[in-house]
PDB file of N, CA and C in Angstrom:
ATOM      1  N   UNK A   1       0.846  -1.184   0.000  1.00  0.00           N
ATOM      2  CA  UNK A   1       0.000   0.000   0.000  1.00  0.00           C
ATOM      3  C   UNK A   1       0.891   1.248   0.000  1.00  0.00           C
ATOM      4  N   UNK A   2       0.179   2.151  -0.179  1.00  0.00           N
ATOM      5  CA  UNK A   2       1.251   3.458  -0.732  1.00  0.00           C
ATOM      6  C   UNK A   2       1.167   4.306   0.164  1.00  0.00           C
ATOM      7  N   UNK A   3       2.270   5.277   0.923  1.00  0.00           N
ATOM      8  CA  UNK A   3       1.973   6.298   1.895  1.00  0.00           C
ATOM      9  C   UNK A   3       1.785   7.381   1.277  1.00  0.00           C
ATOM     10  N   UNK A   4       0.401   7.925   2.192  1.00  0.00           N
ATOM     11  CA  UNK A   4       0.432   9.379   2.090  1.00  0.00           C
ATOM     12  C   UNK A   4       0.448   9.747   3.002  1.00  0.00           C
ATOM     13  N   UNK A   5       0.916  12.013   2.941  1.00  0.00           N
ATOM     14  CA  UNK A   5       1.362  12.324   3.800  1.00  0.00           C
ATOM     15  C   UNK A   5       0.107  13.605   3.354  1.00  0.00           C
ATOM     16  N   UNK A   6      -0.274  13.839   5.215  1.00  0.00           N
ATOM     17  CA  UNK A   6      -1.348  14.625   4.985  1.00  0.00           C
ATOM     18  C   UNK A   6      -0.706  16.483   5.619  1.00  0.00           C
ATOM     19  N   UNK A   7      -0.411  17.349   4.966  1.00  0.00           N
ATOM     20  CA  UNK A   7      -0.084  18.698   5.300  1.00  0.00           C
ATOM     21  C   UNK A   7      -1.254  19.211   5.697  1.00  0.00           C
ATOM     22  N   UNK A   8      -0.874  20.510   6.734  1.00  0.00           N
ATOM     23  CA  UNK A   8      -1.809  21.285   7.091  1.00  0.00           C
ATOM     24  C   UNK A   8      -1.162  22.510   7.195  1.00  0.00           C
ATOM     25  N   UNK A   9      -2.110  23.552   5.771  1.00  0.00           N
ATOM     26  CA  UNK A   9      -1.250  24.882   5.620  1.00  0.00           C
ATOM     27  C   UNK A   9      -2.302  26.066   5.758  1.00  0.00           C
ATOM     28  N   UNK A  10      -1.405  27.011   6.205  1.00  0.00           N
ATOM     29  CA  UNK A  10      -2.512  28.535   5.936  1.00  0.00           C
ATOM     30  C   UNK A  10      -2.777  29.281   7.084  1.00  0.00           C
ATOM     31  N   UNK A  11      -2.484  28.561   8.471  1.00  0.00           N
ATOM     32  CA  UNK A  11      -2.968  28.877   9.108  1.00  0.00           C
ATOM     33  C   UNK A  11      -2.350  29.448  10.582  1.00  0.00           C
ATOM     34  N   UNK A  12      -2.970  28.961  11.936  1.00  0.00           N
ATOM     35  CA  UNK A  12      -2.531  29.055  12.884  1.00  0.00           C
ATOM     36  C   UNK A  12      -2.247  27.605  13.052  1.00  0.00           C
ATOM     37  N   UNK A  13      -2.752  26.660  12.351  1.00  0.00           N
ATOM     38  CA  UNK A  13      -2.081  25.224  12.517  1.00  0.00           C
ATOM     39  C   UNK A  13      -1.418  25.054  11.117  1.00  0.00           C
ATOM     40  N   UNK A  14      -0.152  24.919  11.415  1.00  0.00           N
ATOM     41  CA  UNK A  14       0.483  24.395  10.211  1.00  0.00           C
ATOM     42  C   UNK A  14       1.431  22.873  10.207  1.00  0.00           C
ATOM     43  N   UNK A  15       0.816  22.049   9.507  1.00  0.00           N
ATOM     44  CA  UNK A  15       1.954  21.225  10.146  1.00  0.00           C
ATOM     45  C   UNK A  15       2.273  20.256   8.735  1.00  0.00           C
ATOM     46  N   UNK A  16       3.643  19.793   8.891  1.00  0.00           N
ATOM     47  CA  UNK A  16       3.947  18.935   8.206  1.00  0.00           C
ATOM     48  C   UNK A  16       3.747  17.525   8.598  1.00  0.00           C
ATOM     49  N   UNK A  17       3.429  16.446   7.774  1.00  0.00           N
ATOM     50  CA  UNK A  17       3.301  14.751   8.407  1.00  0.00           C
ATOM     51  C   UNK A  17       4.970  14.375   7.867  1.00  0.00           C
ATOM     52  N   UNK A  18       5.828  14.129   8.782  1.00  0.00           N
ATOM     53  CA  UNK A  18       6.845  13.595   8.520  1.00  0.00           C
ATOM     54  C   UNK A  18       6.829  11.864   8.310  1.00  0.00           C
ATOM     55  N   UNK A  19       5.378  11.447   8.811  1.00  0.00           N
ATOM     56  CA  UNK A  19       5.420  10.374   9.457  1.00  0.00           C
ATOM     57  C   UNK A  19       4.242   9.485   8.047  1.00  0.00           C
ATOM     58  N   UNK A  20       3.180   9.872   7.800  1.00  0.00           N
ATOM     59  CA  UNK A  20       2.190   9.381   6.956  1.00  0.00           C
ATOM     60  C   UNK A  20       1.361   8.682   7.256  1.00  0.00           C
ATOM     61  N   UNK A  21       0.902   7.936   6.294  1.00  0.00           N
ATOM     62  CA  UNK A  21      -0.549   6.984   6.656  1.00  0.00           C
ATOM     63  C   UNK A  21      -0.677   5.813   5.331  1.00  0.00           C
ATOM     64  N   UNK A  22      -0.406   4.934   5.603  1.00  0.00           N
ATOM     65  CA  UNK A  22      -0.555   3.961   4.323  1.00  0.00           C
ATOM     66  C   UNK A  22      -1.900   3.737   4.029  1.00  0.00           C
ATOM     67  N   UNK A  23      -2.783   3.527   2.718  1.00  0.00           N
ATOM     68  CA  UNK A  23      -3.624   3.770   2.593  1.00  0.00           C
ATOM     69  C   UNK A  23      -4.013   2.789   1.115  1.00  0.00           C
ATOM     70  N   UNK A  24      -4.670   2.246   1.168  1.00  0.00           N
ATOM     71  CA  UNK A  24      -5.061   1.476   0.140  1.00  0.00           C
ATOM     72  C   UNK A  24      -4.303   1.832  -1.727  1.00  0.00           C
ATOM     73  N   UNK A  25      -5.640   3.171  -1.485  1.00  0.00           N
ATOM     74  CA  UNK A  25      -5.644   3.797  -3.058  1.00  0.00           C
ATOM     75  C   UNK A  25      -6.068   5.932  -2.740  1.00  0.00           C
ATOM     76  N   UNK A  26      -5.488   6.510  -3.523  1.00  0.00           N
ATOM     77  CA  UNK A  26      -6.411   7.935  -3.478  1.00  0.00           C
ATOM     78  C   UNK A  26      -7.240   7.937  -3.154  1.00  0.00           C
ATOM     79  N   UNK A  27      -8.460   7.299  -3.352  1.00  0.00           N
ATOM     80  CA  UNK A  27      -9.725   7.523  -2.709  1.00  0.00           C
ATOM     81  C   UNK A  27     -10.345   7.264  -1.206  1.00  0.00           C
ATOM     82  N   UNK A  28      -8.937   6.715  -0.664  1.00  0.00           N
ATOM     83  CA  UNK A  28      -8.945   6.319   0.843  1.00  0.00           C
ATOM     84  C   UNK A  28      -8.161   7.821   1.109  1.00  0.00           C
ATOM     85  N   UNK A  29      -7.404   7.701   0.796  1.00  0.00           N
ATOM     86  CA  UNK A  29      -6.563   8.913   0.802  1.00  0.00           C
ATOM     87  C   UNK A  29      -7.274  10.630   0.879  1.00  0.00           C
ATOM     88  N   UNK A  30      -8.147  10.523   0.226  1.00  0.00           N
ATOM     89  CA  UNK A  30      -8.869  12.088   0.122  1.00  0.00           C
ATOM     90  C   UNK A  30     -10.457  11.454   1.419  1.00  0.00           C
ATOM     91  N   UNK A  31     -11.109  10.623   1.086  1.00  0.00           N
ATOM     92  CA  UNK A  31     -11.347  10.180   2.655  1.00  0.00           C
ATOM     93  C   UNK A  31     -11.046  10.695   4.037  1.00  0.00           C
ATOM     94  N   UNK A  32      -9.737  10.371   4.310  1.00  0.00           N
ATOM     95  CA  UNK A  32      -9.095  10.762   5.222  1.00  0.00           C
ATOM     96  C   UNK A  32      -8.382  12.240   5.211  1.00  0.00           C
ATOM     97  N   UNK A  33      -8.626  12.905   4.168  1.00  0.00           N
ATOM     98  CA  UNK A  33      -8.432  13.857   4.079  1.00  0.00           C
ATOM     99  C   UNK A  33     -10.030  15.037   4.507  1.00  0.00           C
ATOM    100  N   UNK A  34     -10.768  14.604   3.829  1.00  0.00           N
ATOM    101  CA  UNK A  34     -12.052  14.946   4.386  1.00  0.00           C
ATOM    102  C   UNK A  34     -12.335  15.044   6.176  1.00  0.00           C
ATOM    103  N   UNK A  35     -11.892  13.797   6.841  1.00  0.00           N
ATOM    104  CA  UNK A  35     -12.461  13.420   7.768  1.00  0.00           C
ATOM    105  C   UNK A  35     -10.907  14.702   8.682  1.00  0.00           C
ATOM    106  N   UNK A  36     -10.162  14.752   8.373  1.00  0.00           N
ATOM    107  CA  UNK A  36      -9.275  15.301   9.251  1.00  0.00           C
ATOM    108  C   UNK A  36      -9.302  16.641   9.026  1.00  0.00           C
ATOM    109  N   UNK A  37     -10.419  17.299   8.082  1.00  0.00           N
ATOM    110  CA  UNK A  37     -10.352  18.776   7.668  1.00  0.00           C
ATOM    111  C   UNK A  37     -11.411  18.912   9.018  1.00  0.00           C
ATOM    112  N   UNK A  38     -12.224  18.362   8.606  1.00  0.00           N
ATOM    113  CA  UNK A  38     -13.317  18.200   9.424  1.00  0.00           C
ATOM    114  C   UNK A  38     -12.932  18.341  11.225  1.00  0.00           C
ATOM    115  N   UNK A  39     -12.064  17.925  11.002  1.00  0.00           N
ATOM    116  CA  UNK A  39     -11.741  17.679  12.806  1.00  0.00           C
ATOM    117  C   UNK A  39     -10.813  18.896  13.121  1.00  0.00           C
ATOM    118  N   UNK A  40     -10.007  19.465  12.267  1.00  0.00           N
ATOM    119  CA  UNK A  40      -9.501  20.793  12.250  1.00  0.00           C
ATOM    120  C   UNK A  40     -10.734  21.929  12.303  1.00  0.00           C
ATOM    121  N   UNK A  41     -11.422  22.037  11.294  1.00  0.00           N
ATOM    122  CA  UNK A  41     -12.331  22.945  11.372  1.00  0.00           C
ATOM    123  C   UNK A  41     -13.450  22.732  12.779  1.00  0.00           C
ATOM    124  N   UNK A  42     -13.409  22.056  13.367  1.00  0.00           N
ATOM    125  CA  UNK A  42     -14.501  21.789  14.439  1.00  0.00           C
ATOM    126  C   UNK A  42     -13.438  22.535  15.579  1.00  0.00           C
ATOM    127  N   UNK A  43     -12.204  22.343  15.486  1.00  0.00           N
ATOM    128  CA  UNK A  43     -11.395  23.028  16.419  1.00  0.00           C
ATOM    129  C   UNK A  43     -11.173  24.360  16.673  1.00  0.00           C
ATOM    130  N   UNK A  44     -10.657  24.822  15.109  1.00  0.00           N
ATOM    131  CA  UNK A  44     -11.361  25.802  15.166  1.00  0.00           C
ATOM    132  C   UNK A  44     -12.107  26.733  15.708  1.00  0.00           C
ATOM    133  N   UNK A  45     -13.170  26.256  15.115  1.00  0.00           N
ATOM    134  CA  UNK A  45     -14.600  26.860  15.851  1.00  0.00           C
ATOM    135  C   UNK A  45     -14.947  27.228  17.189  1.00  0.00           C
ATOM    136  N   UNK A  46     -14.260  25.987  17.901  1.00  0.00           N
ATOM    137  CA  UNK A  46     -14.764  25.817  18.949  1.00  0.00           C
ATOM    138  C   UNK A  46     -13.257  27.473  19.438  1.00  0.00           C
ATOM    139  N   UNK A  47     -12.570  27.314  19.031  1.00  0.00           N
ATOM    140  CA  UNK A  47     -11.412  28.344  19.836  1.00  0.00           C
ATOM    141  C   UNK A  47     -11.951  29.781  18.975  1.00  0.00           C
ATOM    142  N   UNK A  48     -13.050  29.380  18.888  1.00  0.00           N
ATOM    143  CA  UNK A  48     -13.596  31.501  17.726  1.00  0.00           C
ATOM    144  C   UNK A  48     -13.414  31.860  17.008  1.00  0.00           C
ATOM    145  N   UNK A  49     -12.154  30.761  15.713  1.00  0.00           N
ATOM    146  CA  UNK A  49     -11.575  31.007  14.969  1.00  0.00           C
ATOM    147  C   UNK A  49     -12.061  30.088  13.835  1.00  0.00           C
ATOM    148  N   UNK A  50     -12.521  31.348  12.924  1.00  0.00           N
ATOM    149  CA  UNK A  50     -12.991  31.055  11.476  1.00  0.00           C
ATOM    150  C   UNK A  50     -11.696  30.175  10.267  1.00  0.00           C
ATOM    151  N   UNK A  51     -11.680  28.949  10.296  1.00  0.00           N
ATOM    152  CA  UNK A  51     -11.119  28.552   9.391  1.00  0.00           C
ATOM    153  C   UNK A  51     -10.956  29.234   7.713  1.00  0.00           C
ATOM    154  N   UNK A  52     -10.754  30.241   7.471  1.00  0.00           N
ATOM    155  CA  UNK A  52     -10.675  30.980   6.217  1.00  0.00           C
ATOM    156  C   UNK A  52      -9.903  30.556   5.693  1.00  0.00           C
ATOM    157  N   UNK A  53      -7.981  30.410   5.657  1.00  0.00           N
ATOM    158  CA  UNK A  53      -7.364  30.229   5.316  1.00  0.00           C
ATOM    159  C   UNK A  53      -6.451  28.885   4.933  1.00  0.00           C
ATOM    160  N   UNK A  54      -7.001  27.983   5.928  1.00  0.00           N
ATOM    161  CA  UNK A  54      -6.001  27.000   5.854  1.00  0.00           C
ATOM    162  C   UNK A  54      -6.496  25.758   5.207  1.00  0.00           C
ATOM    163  N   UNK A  55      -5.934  24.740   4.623  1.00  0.00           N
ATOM    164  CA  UNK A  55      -5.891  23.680   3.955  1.00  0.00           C
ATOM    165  C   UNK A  55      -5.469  22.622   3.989  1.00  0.00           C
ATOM    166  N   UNK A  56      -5.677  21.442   3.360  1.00  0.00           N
ATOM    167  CA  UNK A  56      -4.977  19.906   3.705  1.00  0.00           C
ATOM    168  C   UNK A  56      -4.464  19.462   2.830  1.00  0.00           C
ATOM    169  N   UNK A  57      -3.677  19.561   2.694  1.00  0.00           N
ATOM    170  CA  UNK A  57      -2.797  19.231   1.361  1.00  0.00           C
ATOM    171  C   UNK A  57      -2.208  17.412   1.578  1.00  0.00           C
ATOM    172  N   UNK A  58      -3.095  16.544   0.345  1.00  0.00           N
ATOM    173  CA  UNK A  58      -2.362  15.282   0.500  1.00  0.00           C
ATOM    174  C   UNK A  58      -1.598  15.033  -0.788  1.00  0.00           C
ATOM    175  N   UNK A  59      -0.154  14.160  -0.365  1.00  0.00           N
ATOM    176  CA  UNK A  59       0.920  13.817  -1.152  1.00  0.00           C
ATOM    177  C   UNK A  59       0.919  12.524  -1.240  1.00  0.00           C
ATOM    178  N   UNK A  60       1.034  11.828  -2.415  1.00  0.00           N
ATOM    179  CA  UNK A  60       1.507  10.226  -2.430  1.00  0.00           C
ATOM    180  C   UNK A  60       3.020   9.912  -2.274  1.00  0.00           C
ATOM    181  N   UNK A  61       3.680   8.904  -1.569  1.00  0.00           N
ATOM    182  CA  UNK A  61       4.646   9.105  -1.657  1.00  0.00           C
ATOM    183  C   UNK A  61       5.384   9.439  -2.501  1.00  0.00           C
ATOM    184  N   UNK A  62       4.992   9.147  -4.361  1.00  0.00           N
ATOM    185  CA  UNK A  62       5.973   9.165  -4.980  1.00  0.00           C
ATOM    186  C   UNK A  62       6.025  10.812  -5.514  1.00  0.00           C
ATOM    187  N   UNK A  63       5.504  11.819  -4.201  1.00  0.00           N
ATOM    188  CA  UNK A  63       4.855  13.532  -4.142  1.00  0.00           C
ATOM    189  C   UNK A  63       4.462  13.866  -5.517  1.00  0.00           C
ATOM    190  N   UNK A  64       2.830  12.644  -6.373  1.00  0.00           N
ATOM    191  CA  UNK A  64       1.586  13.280  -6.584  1.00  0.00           C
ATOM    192  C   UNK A  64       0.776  13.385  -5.594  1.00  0.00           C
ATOM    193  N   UNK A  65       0.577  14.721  -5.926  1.00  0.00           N
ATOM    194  CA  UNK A  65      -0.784  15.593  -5.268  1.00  0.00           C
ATOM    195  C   UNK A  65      -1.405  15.158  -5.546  1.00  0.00           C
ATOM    196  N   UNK A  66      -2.450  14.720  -4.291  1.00  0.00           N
ATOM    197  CA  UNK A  66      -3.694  14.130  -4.523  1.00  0.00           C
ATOM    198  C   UNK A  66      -4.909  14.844  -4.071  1.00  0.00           C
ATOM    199  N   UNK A  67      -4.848  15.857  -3.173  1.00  0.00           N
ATOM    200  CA  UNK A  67      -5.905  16.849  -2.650  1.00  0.00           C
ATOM    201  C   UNK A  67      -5.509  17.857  -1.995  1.00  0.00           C
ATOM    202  N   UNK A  68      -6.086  18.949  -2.496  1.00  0.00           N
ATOM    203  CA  UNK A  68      -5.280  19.899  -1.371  1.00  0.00           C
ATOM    204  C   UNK A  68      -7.402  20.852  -1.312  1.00  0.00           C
ATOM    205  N   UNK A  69      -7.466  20.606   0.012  1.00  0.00           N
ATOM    206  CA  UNK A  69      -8.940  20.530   0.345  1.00  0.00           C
ATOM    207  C   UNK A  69      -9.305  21.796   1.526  1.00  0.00           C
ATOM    208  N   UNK A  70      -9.831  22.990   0.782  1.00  0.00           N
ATOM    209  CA  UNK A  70      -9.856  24.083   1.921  1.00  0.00           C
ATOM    210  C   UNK A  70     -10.834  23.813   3.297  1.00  0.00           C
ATOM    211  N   UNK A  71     -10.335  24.107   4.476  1.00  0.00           N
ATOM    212  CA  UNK A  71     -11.206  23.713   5.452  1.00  0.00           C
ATOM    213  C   UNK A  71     -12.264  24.232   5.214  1.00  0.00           C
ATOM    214  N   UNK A  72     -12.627  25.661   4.530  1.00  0.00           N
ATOM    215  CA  UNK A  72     -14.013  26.706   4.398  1.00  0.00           C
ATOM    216  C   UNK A  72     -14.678  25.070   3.841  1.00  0.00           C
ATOM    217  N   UNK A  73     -14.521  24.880   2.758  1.00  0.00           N
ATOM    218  CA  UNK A  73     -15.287  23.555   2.530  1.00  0.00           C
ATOM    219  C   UNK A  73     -16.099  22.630   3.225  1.00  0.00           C
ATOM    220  N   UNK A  74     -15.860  22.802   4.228  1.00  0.00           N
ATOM    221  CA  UNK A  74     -15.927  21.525   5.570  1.00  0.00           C
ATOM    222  C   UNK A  74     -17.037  21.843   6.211  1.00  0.00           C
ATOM    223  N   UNK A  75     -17.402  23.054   6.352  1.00  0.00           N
ATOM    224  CA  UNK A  75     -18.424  24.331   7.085  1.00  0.00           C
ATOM    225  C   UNK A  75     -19.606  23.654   6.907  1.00  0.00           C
ATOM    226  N   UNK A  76     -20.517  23.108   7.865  1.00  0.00           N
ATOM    227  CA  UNK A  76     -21.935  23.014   6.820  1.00  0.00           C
ATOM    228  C   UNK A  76     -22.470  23.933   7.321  1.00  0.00           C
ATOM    229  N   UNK A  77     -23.619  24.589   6.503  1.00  0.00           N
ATOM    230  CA  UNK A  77     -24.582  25.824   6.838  1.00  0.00           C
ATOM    231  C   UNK A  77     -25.921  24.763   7.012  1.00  0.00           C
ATOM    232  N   UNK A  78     -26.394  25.769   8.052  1.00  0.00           N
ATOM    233  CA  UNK A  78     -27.636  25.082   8.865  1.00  0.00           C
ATOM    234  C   UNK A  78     -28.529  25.731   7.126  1.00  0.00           C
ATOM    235  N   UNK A  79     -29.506  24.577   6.965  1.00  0.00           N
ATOM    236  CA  UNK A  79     -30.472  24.798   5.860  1.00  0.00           C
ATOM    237  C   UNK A  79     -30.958  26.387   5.958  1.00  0.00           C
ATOM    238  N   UNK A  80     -31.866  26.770   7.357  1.00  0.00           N
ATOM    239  CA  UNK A  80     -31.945  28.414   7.104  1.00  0.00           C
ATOM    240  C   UNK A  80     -31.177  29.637   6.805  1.00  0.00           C
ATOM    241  N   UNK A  81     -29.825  28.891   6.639  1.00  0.00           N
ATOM    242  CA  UNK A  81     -29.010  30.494   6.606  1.00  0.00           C
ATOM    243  C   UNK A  81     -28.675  30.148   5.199  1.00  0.00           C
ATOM    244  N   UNK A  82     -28.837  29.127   4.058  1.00  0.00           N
ATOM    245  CA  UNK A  82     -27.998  28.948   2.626  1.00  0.00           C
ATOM    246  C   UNK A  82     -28.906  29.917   2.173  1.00  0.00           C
ATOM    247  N   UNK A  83     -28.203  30.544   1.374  1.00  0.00           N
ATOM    248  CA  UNK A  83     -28.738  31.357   0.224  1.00  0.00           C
ATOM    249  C   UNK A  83     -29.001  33.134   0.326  1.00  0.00           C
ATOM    250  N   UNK A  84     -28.275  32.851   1.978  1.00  0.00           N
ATOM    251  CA  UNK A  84     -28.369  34.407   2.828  1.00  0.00           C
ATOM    252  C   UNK A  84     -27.509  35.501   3.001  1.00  0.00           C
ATOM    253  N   UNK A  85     -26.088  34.241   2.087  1.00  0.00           N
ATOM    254  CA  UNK A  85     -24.966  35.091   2.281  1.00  0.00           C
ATOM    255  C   UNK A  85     -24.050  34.879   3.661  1.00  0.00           C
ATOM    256  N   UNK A  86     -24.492  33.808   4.561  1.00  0.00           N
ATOM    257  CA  UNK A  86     -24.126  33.592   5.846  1.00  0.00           C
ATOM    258  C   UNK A  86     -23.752  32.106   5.570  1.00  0.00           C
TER     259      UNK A  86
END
């Protein structure tokens, strides 16, 4: 299985994975890329701070880019506020 390495840029968290995650195929890969934006942006939040800037950048080992996934993405809007500009 192939390692990827998941970055986290833009922000007040920045970090490099020196370390990785072996992972089937890409599509496990952006998966876990999803699920860890997700857990950044909930952090976030919770500290008052609007995820605007930062991102998850995943690498295969042989460094193709496989996602680079903005946390704003991650945000869900409660059904009453879409379409409000909020």
């Amino acid at each position: 299985m192939p390692t990827y390495y998941f970055n986290v840029h833009g922000g007040p968290v920045q970090a490099q994975d020196l370390v990785g995650l072996e992972l089937p195929d890409d599509e496990a890969a952006r998966s876990e890329a999803h699920r860890l934006a997700g857990e950044i942006t909930l952090y976030e939040i919770m500290n008052a701070r609007a995820p605007e800037e930062e991102w998850v950048e995943v690498v295969r080992e042989d460094n193709k880019p496989v996602i680079a996934l903005p946390l704003a993405e991650t945000i869900e809007r409660p059904p009453w506020r879409i379409g409000r500009g909020l």
